[in-house]
C-alpha atoms as a PDB file:
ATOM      1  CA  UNK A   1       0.000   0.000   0.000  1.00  0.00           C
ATOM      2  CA  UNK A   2       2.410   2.254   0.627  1.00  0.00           C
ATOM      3  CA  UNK A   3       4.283   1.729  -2.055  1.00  0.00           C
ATOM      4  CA  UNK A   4       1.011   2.946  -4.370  1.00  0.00           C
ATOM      5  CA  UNK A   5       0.264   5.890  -1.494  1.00  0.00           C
ATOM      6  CA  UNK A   6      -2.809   4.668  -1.128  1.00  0.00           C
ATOM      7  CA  UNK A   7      -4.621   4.511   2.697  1.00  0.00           C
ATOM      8  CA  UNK A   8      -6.064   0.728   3.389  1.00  0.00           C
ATOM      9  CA  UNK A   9      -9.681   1.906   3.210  1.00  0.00           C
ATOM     10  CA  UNK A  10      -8.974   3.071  -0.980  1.00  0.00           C
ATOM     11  CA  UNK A  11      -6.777  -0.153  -1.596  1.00  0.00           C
ATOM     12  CA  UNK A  12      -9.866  -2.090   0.450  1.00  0.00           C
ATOM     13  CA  UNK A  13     -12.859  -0.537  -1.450  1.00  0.00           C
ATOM     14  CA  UNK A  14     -11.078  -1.633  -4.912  1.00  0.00           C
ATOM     15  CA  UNK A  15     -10.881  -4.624  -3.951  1.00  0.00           C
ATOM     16  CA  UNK A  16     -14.251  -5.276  -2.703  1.00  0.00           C
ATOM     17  CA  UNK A  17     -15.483  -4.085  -5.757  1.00  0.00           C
ATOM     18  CA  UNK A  18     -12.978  -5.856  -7.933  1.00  0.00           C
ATOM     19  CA  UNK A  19     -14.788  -9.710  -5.704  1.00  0.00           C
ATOM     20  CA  UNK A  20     -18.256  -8.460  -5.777  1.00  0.00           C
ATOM     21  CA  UNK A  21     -18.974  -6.253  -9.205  1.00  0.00           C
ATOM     22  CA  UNK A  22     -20.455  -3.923  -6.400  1.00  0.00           C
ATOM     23  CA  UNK A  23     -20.107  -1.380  -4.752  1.00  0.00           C
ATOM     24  CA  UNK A  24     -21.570  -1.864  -1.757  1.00  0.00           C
ATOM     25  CA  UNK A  25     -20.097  -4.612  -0.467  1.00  0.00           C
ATOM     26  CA  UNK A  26     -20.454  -6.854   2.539  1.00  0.00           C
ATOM     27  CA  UNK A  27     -17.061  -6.554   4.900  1.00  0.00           C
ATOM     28  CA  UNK A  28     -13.361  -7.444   2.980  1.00  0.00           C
ATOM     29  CA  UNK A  29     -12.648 -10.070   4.811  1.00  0.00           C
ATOM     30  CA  UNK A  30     -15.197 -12.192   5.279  1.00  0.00           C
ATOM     31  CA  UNK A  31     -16.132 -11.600   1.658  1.00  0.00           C
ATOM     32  CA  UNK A  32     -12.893 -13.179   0.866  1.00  0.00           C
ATOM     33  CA  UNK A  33     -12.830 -16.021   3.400  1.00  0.00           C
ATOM     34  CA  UNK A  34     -16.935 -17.006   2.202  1.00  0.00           C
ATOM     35  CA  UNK A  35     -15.521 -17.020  -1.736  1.00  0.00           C
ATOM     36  CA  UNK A  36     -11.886 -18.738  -0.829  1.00  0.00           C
ATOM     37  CA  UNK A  37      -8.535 -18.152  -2.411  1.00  0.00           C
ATOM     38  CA  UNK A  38      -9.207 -19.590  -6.046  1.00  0.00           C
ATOM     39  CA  UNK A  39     -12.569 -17.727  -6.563  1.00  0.00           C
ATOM     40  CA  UNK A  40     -10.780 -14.666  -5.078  1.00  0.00           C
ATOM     41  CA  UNK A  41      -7.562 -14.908  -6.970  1.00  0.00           C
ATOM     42  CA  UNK A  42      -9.725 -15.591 -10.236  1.00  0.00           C
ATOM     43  CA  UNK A  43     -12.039 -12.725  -9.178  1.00  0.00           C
ATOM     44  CA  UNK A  44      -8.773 -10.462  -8.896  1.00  0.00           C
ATOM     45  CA  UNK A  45      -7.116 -11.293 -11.782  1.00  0.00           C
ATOM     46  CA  UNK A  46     -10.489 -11.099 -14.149  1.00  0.00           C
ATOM     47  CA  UNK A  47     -10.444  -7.131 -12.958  1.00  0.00           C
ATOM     48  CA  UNK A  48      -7.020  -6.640 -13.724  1.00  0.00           C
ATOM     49  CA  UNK A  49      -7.312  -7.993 -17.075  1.00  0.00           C
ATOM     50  CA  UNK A  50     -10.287  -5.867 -17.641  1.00  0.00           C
ATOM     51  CA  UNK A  51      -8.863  -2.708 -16.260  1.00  0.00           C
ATOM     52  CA  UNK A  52      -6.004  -2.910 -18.293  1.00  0.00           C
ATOM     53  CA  UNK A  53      -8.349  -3.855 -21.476  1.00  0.00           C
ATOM     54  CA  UNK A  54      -9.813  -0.642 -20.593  1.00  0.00           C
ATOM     55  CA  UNK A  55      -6.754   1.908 -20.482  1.00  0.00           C
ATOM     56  CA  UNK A  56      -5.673   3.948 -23.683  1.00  0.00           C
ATOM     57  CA  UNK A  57      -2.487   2.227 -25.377  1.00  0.00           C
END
């Protein structure tokens, strides 16, 4: 986090939305512990590979 200066509650919210496709989202970590570390890590890397799909060349 503070390598990209961001506070835990931006780096948080991303990632909530980046699990849920919401955002309003039920808490982090319970979120992640309920989907479990392949869904998550598949979750994580589908909005990475989207975001980047999205950014001007």
């Amino acid at each position: 986090m503070a390598e990209l200066a961001l506070k835990p509650r931006q780096l948080f919210g991303t990632v909530r939305v980046a699990l849920s496709g919401r955002k309003a989202t039920p808490p982090l970590f319970p979120m992640i512990e309920i989907l479990q570390r392949q869904r998550t890590l598949n979750r994580l890397e589908r909005a990475l590979i989207s975001h980047h799909g999205q950014q001007s060349p």
